[in-house]
Protein backbone atom coordinates (compact mmCIF):
# COMPACT_ATOMS: atom_id res chain seq x y z
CA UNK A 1 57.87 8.43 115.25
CA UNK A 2 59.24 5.03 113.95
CA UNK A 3 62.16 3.27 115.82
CA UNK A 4 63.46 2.19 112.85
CA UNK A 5 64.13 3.40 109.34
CA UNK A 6 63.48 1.29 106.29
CA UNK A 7 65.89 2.32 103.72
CA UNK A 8 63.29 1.24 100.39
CA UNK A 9 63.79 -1.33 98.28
CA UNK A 10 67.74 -2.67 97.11
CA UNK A 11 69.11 -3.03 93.80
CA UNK A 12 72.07 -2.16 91.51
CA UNK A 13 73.88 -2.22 94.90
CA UNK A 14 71.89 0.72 96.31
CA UNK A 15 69.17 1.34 98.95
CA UNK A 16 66.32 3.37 96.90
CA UNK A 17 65.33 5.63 99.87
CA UNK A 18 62.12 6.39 97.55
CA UNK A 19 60.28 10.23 98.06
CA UNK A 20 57.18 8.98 96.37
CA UNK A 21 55.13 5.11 97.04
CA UNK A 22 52.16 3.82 96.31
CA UNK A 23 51.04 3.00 99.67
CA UNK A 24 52.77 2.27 102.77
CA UNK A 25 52.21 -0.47 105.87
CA UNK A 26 52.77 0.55 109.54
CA UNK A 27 54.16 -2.19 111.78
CA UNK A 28 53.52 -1.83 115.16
CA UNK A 29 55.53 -4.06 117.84
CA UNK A 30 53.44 -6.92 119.17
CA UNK A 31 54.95 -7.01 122.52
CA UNK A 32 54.06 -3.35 122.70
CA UNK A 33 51.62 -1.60 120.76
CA UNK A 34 52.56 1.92 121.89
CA UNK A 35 55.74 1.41 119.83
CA UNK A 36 55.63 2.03 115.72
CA UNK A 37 58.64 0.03 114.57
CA UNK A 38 58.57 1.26 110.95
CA UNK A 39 56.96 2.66 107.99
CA UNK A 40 57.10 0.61 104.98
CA UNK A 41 56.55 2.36 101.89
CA UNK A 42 55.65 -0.17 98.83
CA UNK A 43 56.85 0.99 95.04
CA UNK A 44 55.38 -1.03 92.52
CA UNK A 45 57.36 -0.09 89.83
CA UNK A 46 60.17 -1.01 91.76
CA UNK A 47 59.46 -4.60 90.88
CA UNK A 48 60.22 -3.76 87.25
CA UNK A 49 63.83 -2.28 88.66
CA UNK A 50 64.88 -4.72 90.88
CA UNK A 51 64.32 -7.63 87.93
CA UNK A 52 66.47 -5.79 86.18
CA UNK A 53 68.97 -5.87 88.40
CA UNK A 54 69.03 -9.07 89.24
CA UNK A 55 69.18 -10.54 85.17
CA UNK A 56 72.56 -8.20 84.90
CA UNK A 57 73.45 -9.40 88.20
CA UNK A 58 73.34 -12.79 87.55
CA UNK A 59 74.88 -12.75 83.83
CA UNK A 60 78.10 -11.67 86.32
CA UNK A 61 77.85 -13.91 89.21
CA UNK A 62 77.32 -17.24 87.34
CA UNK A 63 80.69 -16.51 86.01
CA UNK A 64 82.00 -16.45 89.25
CA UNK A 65 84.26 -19.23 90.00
CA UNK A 66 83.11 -21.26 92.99
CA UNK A 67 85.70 -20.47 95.55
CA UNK A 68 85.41 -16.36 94.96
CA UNK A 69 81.70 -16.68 95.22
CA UNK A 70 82.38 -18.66 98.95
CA UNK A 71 85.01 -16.09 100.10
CA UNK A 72 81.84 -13.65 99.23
CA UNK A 73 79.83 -15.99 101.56
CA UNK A 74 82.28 -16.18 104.68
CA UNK A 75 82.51 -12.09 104.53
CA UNK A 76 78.92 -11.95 104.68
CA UNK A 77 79.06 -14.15 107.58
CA UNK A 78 81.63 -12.26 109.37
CA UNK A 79 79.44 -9.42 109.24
CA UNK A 80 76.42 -11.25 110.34
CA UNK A 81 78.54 -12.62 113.83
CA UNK A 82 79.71 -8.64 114.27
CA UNK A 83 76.07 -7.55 114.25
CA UNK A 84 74.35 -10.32 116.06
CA UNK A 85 72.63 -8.36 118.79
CA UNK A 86 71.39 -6.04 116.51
CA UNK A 87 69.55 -8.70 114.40
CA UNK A 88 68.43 -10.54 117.00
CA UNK A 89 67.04 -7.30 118.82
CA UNK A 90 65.31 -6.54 115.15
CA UNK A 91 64.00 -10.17 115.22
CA UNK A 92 62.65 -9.93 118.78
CA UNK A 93 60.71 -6.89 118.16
CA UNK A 94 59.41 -7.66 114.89
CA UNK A 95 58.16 -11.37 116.06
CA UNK A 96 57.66 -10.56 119.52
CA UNK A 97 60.29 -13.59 119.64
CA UNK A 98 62.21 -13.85 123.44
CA UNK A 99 65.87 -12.25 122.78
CA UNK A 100 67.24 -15.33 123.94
CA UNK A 101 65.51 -17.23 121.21
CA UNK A 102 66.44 -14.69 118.51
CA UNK A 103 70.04 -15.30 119.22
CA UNK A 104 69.49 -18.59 118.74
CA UNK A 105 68.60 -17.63 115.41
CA UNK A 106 71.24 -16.03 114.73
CA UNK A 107 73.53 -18.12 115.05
CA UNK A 108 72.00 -20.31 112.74
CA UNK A 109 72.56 -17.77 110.02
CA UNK A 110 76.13 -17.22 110.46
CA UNK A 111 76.31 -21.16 110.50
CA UNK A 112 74.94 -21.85 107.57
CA UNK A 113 77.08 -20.64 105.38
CA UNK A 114 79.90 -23.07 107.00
CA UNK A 115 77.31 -26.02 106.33
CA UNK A 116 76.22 -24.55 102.88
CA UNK A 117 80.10 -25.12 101.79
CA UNK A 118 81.19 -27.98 103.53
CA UNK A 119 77.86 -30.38 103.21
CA UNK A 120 75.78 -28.75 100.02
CA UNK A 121 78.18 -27.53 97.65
CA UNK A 122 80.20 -31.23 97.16
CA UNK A 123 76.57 -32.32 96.02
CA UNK A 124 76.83 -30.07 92.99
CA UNK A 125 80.11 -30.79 92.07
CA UNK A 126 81.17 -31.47 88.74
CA UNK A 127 80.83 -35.59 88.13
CA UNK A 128 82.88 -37.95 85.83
CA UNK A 129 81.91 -41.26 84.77
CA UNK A 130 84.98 -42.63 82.75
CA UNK A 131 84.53 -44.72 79.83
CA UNK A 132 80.82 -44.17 79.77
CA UNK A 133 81.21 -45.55 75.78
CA UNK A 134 84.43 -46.03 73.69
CA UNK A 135 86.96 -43.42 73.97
CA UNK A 136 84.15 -41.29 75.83
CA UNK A 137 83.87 -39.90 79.50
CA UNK A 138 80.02 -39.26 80.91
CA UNK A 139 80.04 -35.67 82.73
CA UNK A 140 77.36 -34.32 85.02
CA UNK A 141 77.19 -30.27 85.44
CA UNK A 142 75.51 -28.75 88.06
CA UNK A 143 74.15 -25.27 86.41
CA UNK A 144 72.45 -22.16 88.27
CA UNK A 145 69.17 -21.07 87.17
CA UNK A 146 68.97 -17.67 87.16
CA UNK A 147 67.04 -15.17 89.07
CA UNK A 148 65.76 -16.37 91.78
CA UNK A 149 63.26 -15.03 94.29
CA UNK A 150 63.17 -15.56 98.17
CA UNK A 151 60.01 -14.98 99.95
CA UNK A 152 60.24 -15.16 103.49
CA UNK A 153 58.12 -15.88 106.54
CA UNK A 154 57.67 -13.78 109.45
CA UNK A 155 58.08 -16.68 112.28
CA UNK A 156 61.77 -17.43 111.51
CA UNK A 157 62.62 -14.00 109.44
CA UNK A 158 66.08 -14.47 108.93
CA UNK A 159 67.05 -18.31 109.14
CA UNK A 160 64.58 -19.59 106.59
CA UNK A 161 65.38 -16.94 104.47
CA UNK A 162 68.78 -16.86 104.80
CA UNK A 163 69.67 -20.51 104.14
CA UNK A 164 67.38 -20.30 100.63
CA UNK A 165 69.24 -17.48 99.81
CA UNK A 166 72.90 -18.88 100.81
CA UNK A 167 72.33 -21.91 98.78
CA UNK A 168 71.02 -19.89 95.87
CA UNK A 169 74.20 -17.68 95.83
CA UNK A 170 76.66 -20.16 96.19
CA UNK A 171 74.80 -22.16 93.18
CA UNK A 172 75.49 -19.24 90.84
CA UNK A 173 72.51 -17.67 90.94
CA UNK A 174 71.49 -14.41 91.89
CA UNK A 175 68.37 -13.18 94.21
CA UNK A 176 65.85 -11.42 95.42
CA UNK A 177 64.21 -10.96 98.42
CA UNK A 178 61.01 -9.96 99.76
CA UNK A 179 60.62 -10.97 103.39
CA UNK A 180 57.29 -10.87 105.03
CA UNK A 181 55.44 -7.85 105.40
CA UNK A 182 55.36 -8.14 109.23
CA UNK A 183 59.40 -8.50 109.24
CA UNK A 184 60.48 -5.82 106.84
CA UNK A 185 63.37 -4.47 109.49
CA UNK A 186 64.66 -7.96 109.88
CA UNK A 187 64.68 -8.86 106.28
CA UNK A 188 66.61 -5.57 105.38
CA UNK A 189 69.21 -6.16 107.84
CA UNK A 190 70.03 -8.68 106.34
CA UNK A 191 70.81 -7.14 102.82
CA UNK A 192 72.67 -4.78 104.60
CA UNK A 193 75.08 -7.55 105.82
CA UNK A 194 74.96 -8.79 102.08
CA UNK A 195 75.67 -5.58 100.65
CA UNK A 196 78.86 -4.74 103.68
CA UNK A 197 80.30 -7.80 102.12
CA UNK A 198 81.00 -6.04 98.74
CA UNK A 199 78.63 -8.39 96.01
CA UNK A 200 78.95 -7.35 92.87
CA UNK A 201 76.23 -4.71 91.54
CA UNK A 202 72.69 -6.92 91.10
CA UNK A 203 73.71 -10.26 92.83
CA UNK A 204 71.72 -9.07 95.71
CA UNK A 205 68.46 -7.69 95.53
CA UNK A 206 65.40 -6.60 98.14
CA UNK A 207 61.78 -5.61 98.10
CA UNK A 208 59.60 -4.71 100.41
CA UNK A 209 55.78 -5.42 99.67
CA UNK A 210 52.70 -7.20 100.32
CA UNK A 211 50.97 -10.05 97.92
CA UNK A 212 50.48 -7.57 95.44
CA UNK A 213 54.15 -7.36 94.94
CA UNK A 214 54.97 -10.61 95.26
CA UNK A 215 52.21 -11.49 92.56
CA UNK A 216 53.74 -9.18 90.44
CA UNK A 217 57.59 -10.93 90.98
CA UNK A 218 56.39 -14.46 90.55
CA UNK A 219 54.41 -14.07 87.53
CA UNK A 220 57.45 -12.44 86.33
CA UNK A 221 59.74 -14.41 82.76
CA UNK A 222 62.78 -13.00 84.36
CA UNK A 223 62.51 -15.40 87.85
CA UNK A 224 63.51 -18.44 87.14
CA UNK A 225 63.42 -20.18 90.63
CA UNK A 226 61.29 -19.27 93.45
CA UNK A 227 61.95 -20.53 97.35
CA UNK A 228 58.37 -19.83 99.53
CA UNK A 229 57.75 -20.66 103.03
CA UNK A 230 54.54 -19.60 104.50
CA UNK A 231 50.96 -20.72 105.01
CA UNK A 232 49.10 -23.27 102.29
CA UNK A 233 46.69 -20.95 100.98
CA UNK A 234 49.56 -18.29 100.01
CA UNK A 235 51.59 -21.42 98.57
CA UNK A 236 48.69 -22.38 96.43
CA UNK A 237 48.76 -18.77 95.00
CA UNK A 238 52.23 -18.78 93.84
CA UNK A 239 51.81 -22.36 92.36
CA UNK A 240 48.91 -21.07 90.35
CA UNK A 241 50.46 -18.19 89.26
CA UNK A 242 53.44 -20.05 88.47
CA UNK A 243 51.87 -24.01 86.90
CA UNK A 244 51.75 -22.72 83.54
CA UNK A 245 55.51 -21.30 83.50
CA UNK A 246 57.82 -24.41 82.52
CA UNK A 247 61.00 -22.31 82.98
CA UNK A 248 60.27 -21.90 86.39
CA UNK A 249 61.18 -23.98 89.40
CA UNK A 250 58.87 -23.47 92.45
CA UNK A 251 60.08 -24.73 96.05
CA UNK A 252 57.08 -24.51 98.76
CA UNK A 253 57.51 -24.81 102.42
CA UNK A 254 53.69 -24.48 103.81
CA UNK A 255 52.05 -25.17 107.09
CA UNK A 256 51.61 -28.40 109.63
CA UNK A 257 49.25 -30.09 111.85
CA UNK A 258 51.51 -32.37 113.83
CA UNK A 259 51.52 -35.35 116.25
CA UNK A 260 53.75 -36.49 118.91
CA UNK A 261 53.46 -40.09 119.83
CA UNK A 262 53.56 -41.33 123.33
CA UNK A 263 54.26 -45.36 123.39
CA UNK A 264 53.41 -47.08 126.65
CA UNK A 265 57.33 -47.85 127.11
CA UNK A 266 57.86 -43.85 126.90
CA UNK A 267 60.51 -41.87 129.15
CA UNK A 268 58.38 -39.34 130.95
CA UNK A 269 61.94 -37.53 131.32
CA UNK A 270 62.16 -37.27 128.07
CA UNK A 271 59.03 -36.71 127.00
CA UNK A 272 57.91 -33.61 129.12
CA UNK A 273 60.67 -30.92 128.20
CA UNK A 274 60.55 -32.48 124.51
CA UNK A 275 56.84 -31.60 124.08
CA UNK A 276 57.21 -28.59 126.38
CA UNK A 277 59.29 -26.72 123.69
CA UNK A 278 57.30 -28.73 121.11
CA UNK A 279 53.70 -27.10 121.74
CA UNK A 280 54.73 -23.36 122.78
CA UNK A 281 58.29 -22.20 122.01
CA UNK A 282 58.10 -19.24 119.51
CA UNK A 283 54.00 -19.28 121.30
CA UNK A 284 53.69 -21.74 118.87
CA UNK A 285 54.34 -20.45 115.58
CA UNK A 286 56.73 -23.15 114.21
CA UNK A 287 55.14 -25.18 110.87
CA UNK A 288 56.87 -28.02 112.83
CA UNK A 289 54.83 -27.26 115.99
CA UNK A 290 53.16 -30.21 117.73
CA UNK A 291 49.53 -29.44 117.65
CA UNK A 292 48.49 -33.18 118.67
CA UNK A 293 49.61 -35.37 121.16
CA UNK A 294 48.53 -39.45 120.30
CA UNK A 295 49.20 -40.89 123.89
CA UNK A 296 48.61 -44.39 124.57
CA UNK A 297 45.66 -44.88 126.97
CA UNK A 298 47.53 -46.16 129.52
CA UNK A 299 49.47 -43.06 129.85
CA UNK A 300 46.92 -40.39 130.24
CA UNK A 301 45.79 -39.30 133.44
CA UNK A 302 49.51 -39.46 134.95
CA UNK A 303 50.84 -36.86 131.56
CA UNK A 304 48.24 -34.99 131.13
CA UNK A 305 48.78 -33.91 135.25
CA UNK A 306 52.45 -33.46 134.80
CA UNK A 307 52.27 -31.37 131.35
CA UNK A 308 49.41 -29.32 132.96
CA UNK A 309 51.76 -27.97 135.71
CA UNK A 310 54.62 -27.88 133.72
CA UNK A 311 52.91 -25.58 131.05
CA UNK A 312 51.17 -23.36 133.78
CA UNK A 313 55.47 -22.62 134.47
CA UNK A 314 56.17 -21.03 131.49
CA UNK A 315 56.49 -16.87 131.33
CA UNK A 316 55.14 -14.92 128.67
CA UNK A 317 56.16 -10.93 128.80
CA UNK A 318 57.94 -8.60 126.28
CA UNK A 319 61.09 -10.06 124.18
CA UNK A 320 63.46 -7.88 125.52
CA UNK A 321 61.95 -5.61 128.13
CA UNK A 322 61.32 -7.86 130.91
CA UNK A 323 60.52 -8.71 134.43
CA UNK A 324 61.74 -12.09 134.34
CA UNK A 325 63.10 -14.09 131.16
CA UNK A 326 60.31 -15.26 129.33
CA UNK A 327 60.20 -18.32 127.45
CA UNK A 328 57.44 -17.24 124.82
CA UNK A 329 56.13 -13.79 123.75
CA UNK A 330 53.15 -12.61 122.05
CA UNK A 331 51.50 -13.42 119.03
CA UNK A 332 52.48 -11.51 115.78
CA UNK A 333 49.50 -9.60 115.32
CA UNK A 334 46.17 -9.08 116.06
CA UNK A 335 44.45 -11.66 113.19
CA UNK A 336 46.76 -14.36 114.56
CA UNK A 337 45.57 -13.32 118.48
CA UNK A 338 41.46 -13.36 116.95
CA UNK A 339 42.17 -16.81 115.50
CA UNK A 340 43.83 -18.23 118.23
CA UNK A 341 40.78 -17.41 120.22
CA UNK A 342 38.34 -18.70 117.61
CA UNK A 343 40.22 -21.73 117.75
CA UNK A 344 39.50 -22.18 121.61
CA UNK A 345 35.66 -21.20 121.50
CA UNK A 346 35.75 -24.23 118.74
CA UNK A 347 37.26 -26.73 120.41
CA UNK A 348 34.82 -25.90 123.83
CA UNK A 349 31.97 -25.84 120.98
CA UNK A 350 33.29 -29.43 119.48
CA UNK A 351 33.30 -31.08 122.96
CA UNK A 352 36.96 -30.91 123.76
CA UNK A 353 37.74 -31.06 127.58
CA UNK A 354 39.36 -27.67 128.11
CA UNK A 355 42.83 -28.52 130.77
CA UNK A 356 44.34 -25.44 130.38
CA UNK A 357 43.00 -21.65 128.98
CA UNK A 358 43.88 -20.27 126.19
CA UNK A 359 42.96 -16.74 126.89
CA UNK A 360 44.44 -12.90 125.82
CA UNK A 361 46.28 -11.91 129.08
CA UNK A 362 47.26 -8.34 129.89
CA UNK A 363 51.09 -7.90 130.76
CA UNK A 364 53.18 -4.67 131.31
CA UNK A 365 53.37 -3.65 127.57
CA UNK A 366 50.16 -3.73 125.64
CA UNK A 367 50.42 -6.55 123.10
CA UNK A 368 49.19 -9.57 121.54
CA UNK A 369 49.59 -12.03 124.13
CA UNK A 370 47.72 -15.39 124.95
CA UNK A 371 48.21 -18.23 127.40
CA UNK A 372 49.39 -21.77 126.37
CA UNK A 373 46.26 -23.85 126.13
CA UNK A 374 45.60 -27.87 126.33
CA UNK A 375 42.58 -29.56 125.47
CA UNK A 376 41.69 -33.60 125.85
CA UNK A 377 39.79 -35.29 123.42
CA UNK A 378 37.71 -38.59 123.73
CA UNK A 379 39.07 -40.04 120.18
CA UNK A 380 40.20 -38.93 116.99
CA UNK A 381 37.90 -36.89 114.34
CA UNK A 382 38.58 -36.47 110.72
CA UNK A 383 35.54 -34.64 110.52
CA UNK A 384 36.92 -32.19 113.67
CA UNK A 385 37.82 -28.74 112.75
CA UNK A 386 39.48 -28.17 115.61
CA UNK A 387 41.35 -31.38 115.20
CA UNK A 388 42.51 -31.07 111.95
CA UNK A 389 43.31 -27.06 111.04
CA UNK A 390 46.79 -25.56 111.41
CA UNK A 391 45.92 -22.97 114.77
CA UNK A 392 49.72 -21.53 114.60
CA UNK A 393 49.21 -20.73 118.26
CA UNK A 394 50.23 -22.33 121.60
CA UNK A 395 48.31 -25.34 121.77
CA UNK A 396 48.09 -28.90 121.97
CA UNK A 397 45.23 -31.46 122.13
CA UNK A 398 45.86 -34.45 123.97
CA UNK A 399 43.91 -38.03 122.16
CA UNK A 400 44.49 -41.39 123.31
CA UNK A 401 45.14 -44.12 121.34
CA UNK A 402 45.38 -48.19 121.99
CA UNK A 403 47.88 -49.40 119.60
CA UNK A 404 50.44 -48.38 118.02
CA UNK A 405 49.39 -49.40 114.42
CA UNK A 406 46.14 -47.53 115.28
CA UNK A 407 48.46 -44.30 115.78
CA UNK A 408 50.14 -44.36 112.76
CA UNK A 409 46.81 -44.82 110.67
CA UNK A 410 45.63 -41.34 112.82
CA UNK A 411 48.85 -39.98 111.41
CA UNK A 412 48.43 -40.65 107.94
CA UNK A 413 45.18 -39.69 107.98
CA UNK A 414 45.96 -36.17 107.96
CA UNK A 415 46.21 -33.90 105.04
CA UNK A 416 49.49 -32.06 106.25
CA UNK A 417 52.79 -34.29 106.26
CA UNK A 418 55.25 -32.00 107.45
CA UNK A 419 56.59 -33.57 110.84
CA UNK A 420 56.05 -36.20 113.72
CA UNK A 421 57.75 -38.00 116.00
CA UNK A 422 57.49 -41.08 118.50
CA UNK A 423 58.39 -41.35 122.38
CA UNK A 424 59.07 -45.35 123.01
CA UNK A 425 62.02 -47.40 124.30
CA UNK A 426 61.73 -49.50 121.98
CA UNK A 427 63.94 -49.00 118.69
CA UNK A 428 61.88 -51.40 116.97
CA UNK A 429 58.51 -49.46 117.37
CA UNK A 430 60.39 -46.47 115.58
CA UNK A 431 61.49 -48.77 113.22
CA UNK A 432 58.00 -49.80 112.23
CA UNK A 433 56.93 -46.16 112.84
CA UNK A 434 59.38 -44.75 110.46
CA UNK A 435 58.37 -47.41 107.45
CA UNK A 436 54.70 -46.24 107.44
CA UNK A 437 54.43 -43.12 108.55
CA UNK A 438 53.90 -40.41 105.81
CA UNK A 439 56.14 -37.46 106.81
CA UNK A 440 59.03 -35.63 105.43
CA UNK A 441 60.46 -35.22 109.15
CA UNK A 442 60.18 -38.02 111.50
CA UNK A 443 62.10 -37.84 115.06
CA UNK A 444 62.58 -40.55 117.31
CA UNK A 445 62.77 -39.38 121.26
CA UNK A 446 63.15 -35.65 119.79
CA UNK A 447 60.22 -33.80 119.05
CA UNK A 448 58.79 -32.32 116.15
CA UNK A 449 60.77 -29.10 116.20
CA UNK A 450 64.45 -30.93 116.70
CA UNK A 451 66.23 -30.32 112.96
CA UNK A 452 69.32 -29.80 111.75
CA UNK A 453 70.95 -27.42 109.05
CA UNK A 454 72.88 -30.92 107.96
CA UNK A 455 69.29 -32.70 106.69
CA UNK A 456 66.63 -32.61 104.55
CA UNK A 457 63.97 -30.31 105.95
CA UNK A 458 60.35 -30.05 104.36
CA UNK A 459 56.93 -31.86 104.33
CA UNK A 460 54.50 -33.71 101.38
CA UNK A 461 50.86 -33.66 101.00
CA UNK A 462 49.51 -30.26 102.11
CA UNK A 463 52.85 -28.97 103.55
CA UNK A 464 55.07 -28.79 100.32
CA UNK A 465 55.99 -30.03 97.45
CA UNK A 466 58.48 -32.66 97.54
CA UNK A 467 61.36 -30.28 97.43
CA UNK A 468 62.48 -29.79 100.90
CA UNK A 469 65.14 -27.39 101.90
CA UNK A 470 68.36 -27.17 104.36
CA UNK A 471 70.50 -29.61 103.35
CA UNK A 472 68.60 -30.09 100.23
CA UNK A 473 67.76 -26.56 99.11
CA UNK A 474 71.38 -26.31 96.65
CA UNK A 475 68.86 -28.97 95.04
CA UNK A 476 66.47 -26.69 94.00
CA UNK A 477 68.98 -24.07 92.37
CA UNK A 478 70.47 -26.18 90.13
CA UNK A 479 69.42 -27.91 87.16
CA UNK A 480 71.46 -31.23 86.45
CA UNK A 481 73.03 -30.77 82.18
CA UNK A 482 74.71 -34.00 81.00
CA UNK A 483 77.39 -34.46 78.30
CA UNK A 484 79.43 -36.87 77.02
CA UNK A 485 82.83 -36.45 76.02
CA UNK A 486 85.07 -37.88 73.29
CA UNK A 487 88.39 -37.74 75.41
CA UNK A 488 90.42 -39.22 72.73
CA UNK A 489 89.58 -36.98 69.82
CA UNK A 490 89.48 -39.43 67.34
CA UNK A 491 87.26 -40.28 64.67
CA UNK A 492 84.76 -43.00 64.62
CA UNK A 493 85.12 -44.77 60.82
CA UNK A 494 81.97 -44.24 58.21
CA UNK A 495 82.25 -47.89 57.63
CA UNK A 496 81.64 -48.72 60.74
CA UNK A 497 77.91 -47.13 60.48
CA UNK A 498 75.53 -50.04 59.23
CA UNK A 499 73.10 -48.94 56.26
CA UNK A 500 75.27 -46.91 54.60
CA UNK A 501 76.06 -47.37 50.78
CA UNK A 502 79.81 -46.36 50.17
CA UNK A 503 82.55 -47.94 48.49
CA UNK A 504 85.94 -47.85 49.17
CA UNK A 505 86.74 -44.46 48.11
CA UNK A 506 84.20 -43.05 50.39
């Protein structure tokens, strides 16, 4: 029996509760295996449904005037505060995510929708330019594009989502979601919240699915924007689908591989709980992860000591059902457990000095669980496998460096350009850092998972496509329409216009 019940797919402002499916996915917990969390039955010709909904919905909602479509917004987050624990417990089981952490998330879904109206929406307002030419103002409208679909990853199930799909509504436009097939509990919770707040019939939309479904969405003439976060392979499926469709406008978030700088002038009490959360919060299952440490030379025998015993502190055990708080759970499933473990026979296969384990580890519940893991290499490898693949798991590789210039060029070198960051006491060294590095987040004495709602938040290269999101995601459900107005309402004279034969009676 299933803990939870999926309610089918969402549109025309009702759950679909569907008696016949295609196929369905089981989701087992992976903090406990003995525990089914759901059933998810997958309608294809749902998709058809659900598009429809969301054309009529948006023909209403872009109609909307701004401030309704925000009082829409702040009900939805009242909703979301009232049922926090109950998200957050969804989130920890489907994830395996620590409660603790799950709050966490939480809260940064009722918050957003305060940041969405207060920081985003004033960078779509309506713009004048007066006296752009004689008797003429310049205007700049910021217009909704329609549809737009939402597909969500299963590490952060609700925040990622969320803020896409907060931006999107208060743009104009209306959506639809398909979270991740690992997270299908989480994602609907939060169209329930949507739907408590009263939208209006087709503005909010939800399917459940697998690639098949969401192949069969983006290739779609109704979508008109889609907002992806996920891995690079899946990323370079929707752009292919998608390359060929000019009315589309395609957002990626994909993966990482980054680095964490440690200058010589570094504040080992700053650095060790920075890189702590850095390398295993969430077991290491953040695109923003650090995967690779760059220290300077001079620094590594004392760190790699200190972050050895630190790391062997940290408890893994059940999200919620614990013996003592945890500060990481399990992996999400078993694929991600197998390659973790690949991963580890590689790097021992490559020559990589193994400090600490990374192993599968029994604990009370049956589940996918692993220890943290640290490896030391001699020098930096383009050609390294290990070195240079996204693991999504707990670890981090420790590679010494001599200068900081040589750093940097390591850095860049890389074919992901998500985040990075640099530990030094010296402003100037970020500074210089900061100029060449190639990264679409760059921290300086914060690691690679500090961010904020309030900036930019994406990567170039391999790790998206130059259209980041959180503070910049209302930027990718707009497009910009220009017009210039004769304020004056007069007539410019014929005779004025050169070339023109006329005579006076003209």
């Amino acid at each position: 029996m299933e803990k939870f019940k999926l309610q089918g797919n969402y549109y025309n402002n009702l759950f679909s509760n569907p008696q016949k499916f295609d196929y369905s996915l089981k989701r087992f917990c992976p903090a406990d295996l003995d525990t089914l969390l759901w059933d998810m039955p997958i309608v294809l010709e749902d998709v058809d449904k659900v598009l429809e909904s969301a054309y009529n919905g948006f023909k209403i909602w872009k109609n909307i005037p701004i401030q309704d479509r925000c009082s829409y917004l702040k009900k939805y987050q009242e909703i979301i505060e009232l049922r926090k624990n109950e998200i957050a417990t969804a989130i920890s089981l489907d994830t395996g995510k620590p409660f603790w952490e799950a709050l966490t998330e939480v809260g940064t879904i009722a918050n957003k929708v305060k940041v969405t109206i207060e920081d985003s929406l004033p960078k779509i307002a309506h713009k004048i330019i007066e006296s752009i030419a004689p008797g003429s103002d310049g205007h700049v409208y910021y217009k909704p594009l329609g549809p737009t679909l939402v597909i969500g990853p299963f590490n952060f199930p609700c925040h990622l989502a969320n803020g896409q799909m907060i931006n999107a509504l208060a743009a104009g436009n209306s959506i639809i979601f398909k979270p991740s097939e690992k997270t299908a509990h989480s994602g609907q919770i939060l169209i329930e919240c949507f739907h408590k707040a009263g939208f209006p019939a087709g503005v909010i939309n939800l399917i459940q699915g697998d690639g098949e479904v969401a192949r069969r969405l983006t290739k779609s003439k109704i979508i008109k924007c889609i907002h992806f976060t996920g891995s690079v392979d899946v990323g370079r499926k929707i752009l292919e689908n998608t390359y060929q469709d000019l009315n589309k406008l395609v957002a990626v978030e994909l993966g990482g591989k980054n680095f964490s700088v440690v200058h010589d002038d570094a504040n080992f009490d700053i650095v060790m709980p920075e890189l702590l959360k850095a390398c295993f919060l969430t077991a290491g299952q953040r695109c923003v992860s650090t995967a690779i440490v760059l220290m300077h030379k001079n620094l590594i025998d004392n760190f790699v000591e200190q972050f050895h015993q630190l790391a062997k502190k940290i408890i893994i055990d059940h999200p919620i059902e614990y013996e003592k708080e945890p500060f990481m759970g399990p992996l999400i499933d078993q694929q991600s457990l197998e390659k973790y473990l690949l991963f580890m026979g590689m790097a021992k296969r490559e020559g990589f000095e193994e400090i600490m384990r990374g192993k599968q580890i029994e604990k009370k519940f049956k589940g996918h669980y692993v220890s943290p893991s640290i490896h030391l290499g001699q020098k930096y490898k383009n050609t390294s496998t290990f070195l240079t693949s996204e693991i999504f798991g707990p670890n981090c590789t420790i590679v010494p460096y001599s200068e900081l210039e040589e750093a940097v060029t390591i850095v860049n070198s890389s074919e992901f350009g998500l985040a990075s960051c640099l530990f030094s006491s010296q402003k100037n060294n970020y500074e210089y850092f900061v100029k060449q590095v190639d990264c679409g987040v760059i921290n300086f004495n914060r690691s690679t998972v500090g961010s904020s709602a309030r900036l930019p938040f994406g990567g170039i290269k391999n790790s998206g496509n130059y259209r980041p999101a959180a503070a910049s995601t209302i930027d990718s459900c707009v497009y910009q329409m220009s017009s210039i107005e004769n304020k004056d309402n007069k007539a410019e004279p014929i005779s004025s216009i050169k070339g023109l034969l006329y005579t006076d009676h003209v």
